[in-house]
N, C-alpha and C. Protein backbone atom coordinates (compact mmCIF):
# COMPACT_ATOMS: atom_id res chain seq x y z
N UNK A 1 -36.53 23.95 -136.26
CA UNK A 1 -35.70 24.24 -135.11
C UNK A 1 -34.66 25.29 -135.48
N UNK A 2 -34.64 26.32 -134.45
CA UNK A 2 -33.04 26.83 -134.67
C UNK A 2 -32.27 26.64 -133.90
N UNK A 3 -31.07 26.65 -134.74
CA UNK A 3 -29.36 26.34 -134.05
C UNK A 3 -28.83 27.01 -134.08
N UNK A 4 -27.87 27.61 -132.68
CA UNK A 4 -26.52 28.63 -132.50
C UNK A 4 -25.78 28.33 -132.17
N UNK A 5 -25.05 28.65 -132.67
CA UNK A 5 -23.54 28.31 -132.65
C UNK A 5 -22.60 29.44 -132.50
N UNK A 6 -22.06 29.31 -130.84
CA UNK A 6 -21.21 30.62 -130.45
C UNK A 6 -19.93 30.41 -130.48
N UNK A 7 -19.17 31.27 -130.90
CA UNK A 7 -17.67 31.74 -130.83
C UNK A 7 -17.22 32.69 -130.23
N UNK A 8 -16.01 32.40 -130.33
CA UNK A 8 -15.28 33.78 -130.01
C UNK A 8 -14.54 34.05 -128.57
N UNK A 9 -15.45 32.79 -127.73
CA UNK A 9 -14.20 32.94 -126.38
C UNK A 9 -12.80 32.70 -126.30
N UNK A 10 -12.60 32.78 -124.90
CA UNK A 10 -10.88 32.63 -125.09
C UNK A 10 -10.46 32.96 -123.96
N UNK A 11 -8.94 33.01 -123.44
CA UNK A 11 -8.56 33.86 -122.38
C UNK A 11 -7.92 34.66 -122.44
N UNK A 12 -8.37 36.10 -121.78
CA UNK A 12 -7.53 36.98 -122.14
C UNK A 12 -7.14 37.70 -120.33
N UNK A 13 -6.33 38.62 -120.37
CA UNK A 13 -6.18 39.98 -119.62
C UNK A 13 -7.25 40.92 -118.88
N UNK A 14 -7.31 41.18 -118.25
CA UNK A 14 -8.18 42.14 -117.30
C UNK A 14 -8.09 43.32 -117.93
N UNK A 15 -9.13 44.16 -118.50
CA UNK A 15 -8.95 45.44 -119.67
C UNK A 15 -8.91 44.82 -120.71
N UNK A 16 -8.85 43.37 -121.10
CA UNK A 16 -8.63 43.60 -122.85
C UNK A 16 -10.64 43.10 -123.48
N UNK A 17 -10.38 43.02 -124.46
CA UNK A 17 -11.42 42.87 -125.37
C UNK A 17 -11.72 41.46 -125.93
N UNK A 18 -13.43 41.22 -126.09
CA UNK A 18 -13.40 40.44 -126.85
C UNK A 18 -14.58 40.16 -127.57
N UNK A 19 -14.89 40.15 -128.86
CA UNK A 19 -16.48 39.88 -129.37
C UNK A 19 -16.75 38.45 -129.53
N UNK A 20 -17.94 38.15 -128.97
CA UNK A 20 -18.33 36.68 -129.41
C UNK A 20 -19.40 37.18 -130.68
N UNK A 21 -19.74 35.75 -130.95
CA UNK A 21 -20.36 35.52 -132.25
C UNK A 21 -21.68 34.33 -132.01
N UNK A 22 -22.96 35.09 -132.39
CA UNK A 22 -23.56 33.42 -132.25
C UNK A 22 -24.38 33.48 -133.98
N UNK A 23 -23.88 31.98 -134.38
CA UNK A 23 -24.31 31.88 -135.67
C UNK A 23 -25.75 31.19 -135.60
N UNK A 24 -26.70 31.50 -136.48
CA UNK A 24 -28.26 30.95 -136.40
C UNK A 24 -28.52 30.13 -137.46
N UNK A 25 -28.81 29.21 -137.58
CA UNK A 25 -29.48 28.83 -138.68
C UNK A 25 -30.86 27.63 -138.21
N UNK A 26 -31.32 27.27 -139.51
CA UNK A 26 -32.93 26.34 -139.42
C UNK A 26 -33.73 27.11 -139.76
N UNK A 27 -33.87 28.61 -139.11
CA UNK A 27 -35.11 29.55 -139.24
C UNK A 27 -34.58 31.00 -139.44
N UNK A 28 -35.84 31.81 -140.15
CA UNK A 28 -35.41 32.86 -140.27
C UNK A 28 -35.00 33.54 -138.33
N UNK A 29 -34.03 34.21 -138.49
CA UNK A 29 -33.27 34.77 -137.40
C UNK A 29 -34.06 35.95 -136.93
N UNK A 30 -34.62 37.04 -138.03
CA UNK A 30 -35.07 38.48 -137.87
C UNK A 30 -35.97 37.89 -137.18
N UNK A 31 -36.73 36.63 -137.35
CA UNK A 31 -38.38 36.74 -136.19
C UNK A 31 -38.43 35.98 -134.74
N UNK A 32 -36.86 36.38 -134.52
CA UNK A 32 -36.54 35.82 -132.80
C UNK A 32 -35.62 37.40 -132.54
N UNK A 33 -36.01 37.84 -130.92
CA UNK A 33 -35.33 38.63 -130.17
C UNK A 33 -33.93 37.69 -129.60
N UNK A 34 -32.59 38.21 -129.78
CA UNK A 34 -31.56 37.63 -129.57
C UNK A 34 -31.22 37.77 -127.83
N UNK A 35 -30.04 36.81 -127.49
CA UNK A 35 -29.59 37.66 -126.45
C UNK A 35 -28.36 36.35 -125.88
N UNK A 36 -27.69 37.53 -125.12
CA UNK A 36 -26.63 36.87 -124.01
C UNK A 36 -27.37 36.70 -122.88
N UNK A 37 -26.78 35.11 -122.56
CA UNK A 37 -26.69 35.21 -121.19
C UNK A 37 -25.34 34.22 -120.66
N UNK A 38 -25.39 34.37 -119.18
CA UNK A 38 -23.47 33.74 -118.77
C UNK A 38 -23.41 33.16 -117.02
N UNK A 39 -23.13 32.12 -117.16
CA UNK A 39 -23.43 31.22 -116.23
C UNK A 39 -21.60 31.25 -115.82
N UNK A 40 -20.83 31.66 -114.38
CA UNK A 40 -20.06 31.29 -113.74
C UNK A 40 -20.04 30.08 -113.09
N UNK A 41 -18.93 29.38 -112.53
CA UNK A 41 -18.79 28.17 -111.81
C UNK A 41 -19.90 28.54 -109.89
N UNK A 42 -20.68 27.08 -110.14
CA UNK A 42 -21.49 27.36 -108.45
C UNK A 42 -22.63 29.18 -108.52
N UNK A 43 -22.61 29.29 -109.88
CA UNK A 43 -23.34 30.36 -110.03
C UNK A 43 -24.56 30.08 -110.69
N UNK A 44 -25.86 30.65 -110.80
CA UNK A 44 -27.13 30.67 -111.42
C UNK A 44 -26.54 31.66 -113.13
N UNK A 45 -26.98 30.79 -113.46
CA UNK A 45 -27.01 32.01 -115.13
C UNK A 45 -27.85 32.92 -115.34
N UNK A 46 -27.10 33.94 -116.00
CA UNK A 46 -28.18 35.34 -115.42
C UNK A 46 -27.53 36.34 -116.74
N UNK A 47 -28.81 36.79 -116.52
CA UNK A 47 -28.85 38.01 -118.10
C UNK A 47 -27.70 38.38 -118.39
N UNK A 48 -27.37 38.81 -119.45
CA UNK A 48 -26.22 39.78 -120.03
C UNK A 48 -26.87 41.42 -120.68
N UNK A 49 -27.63 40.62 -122.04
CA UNK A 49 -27.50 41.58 -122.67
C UNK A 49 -28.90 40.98 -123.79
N UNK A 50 -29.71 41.75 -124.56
CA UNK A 50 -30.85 41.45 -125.29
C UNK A 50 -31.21 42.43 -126.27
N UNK A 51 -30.95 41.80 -127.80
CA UNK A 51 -31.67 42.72 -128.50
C UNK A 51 -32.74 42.26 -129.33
N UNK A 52 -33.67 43.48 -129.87
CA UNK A 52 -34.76 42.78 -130.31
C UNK A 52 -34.79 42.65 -131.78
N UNK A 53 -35.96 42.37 -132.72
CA UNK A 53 -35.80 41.58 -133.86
C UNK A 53 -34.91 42.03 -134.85
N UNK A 54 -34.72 43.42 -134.87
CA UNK A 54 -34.80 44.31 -135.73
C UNK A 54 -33.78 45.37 -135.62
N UNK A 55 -33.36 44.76 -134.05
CA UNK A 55 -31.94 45.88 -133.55
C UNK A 55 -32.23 47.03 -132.91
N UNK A 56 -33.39 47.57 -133.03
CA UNK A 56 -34.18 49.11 -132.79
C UNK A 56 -33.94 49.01 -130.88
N UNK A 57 -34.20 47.60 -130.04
CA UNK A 57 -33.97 48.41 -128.68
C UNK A 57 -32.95 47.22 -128.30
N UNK A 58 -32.51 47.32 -127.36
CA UNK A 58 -31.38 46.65 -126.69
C UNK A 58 -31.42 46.83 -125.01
N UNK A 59 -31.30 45.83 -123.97
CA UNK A 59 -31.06 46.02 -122.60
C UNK A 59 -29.76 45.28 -122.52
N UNK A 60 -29.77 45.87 -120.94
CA UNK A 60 -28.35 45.10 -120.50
C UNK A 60 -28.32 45.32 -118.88
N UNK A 61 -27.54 44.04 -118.45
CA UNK A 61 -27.40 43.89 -117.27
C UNK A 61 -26.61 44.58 -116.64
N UNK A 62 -26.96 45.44 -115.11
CA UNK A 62 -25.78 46.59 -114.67
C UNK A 62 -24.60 46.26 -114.94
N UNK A 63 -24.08 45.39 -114.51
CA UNK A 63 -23.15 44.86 -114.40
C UNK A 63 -21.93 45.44 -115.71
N UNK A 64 -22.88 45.32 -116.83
CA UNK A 64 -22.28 44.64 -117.89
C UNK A 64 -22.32 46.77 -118.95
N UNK A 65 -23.30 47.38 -118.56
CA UNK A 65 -24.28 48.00 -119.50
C UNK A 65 -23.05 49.46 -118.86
N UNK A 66 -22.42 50.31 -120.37
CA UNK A 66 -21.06 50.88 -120.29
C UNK A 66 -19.91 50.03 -121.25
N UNK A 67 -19.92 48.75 -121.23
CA UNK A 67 -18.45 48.09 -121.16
C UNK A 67 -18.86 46.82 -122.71
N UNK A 68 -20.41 46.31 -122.50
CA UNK A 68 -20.50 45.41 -123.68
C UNK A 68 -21.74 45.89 -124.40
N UNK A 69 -21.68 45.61 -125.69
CA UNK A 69 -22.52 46.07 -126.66
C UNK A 69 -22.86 44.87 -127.29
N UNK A 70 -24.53 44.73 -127.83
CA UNK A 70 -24.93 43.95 -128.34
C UNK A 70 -25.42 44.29 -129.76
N UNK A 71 -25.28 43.51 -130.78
CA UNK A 71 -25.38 43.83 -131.98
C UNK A 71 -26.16 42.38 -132.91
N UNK A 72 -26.74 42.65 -134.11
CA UNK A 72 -27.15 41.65 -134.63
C UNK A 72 -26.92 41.90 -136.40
N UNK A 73 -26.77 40.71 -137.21
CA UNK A 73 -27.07 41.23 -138.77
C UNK A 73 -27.94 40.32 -138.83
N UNK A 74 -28.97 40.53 -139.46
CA UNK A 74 -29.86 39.44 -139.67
C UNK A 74 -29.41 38.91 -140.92
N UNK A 75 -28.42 39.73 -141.93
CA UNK A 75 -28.43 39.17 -143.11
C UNK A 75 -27.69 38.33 -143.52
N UNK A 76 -26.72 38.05 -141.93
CA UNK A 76 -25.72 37.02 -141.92
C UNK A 76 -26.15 36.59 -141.27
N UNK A 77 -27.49 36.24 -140.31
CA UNK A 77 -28.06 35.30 -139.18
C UNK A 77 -26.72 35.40 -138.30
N UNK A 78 -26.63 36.48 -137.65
CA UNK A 78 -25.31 36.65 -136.71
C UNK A 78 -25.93 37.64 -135.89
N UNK A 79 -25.51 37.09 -134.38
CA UNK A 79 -25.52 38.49 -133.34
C UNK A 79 -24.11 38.34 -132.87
N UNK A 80 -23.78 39.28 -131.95
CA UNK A 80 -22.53 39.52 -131.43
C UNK A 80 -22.85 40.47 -130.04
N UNK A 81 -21.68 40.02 -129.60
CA UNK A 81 -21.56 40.49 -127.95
C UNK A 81 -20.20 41.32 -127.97
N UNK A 82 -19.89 42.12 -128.04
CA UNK A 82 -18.82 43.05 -128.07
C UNK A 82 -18.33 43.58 -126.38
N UNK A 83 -17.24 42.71 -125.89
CA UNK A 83 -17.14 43.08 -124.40
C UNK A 83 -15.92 43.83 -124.48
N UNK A 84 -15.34 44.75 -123.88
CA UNK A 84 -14.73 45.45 -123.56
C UNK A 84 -14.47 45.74 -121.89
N UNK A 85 -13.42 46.44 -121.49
CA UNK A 85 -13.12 46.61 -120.02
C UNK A 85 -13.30 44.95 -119.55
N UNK A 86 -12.75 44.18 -120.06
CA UNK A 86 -13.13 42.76 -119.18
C UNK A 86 -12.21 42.41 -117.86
N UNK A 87 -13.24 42.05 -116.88
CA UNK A 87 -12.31 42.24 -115.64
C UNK A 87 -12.65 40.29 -115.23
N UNK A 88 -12.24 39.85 -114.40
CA UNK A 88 -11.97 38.38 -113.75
C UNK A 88 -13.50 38.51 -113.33
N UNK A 89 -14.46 39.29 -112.58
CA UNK A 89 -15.66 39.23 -112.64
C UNK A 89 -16.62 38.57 -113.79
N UNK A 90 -16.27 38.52 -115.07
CA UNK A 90 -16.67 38.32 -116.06
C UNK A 90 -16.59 36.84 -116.74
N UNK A 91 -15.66 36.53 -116.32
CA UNK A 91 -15.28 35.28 -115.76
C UNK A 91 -16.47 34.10 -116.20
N UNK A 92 -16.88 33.37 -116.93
CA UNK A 92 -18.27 32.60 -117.33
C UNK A 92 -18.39 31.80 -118.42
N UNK A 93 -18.59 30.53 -118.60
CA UNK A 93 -19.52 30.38 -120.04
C UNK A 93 -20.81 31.42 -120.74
N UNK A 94 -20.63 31.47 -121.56
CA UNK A 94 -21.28 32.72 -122.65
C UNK A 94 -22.20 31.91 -123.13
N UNK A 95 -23.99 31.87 -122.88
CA UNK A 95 -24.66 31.63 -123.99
C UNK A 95 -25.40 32.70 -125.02
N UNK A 96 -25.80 31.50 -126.05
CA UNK A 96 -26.14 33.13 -127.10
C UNK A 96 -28.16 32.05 -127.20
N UNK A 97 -28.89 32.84 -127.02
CA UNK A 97 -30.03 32.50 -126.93
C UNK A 97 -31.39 33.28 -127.60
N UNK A 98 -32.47 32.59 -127.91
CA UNK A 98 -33.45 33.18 -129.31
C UNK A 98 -34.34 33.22 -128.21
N UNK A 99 -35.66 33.94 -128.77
CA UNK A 99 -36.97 33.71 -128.51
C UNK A 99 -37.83 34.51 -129.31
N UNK A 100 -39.24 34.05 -129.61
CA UNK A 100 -40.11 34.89 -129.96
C UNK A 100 -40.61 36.29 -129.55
N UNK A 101 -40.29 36.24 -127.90
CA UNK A 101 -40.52 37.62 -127.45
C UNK A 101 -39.51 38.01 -127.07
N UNK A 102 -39.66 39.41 -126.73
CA UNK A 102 -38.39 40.02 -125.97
C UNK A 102 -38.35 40.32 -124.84
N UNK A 103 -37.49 39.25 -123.97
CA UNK A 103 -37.36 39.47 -122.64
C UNK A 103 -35.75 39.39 -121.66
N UNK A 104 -35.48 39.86 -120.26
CA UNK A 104 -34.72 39.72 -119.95
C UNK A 104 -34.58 38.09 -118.99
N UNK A 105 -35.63 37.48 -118.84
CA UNK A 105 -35.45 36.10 -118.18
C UNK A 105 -35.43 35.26 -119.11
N UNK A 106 -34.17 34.14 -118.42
CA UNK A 106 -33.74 33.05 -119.07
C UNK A 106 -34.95 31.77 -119.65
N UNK A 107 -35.62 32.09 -118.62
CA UNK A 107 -36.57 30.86 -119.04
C UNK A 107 -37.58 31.46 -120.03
N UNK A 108 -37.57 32.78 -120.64
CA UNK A 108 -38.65 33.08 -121.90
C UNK A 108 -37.50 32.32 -123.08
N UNK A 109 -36.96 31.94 -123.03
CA UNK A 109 -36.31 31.56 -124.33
C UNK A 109 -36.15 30.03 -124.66
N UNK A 110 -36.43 29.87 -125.87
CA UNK A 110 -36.61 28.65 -126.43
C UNK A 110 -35.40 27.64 -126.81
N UNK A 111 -34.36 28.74 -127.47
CA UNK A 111 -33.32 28.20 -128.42
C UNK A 111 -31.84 28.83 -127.81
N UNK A 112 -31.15 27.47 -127.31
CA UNK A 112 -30.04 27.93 -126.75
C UNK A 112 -28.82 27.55 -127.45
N UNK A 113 -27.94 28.11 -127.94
CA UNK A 113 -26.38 27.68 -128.22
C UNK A 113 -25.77 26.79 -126.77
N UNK A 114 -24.45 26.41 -127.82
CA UNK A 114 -24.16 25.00 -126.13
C UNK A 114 -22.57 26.02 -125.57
N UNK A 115 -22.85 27.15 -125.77
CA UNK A 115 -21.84 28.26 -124.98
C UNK A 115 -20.46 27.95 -125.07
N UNK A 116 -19.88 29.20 -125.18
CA UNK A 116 -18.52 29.42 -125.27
C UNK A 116 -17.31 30.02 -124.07
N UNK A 117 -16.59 29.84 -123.70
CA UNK A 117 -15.96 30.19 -122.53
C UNK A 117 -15.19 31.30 -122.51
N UNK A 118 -15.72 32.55 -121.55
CA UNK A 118 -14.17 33.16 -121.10
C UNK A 118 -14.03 33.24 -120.22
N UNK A 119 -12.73 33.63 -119.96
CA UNK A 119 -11.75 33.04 -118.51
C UNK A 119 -11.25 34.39 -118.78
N UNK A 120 -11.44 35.50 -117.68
CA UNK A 120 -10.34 37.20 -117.56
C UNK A 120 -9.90 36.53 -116.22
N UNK A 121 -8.18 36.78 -116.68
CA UNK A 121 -7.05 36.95 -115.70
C UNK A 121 -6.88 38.24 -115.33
N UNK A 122 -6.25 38.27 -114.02
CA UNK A 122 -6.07 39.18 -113.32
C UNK A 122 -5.01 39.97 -113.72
């Protein structure tokens, strides 16, 4: 099995910054495509951001794609979500999620972290 374990939320300011962290372990990390995704209150959870084994391609949700960057080390079994411009829109629990393939829907993925919170004030 693998396990993630995300960090890094918090509450901040409208414009400020913040990187989460999702830690992997059980299995090697390089042979799962990573990714965000972020569920608001009375909302469906819905893509963020996805990179693949190796780092080489990356997507991202309009929303989001300009303002957050997705990153991975495999050699620390670590990805990261690097948000920037964060506005009250953004507003969500953060999951950090694996899979064998690389896709932008929630349900291709196997292995979920139990998510981290941010809250942007106005």
């Amino acid at each position: 099995q693998l396990q993630l374990v995300e960090s890094g939320g918090g509450l901040v300011q409208a414009g400020d910054s913040l990187r989460l962290s999702c830690a992997a372990s059980g299995r090697t990390v390089s042979n799962y495509a990573m990714a965000w995704f972020r569920q608001a209150p009375g909302k469906e959870r819905e893509f963020v951001a996805v990179i693949s084994r190796r780092g080489y391609n990356t997507d991202y949700a309009a929303s989001v794609k300009g303002r957050f960057t997705i990153s991975r080390d495999n050699a620390k079994n670590t990805s990261y979500l690097q948000m920037n411009g964060l506005t009250p829109e953004d507003t969500a629990v953060y999951y950090c999620a694996a899979a064998l393939r690389y896709g932008v829907g929630w349900s291709s993925y196997d292995y979920w972290g139990q998510g981290t919170q941010v809250t942007v004030s106005s």
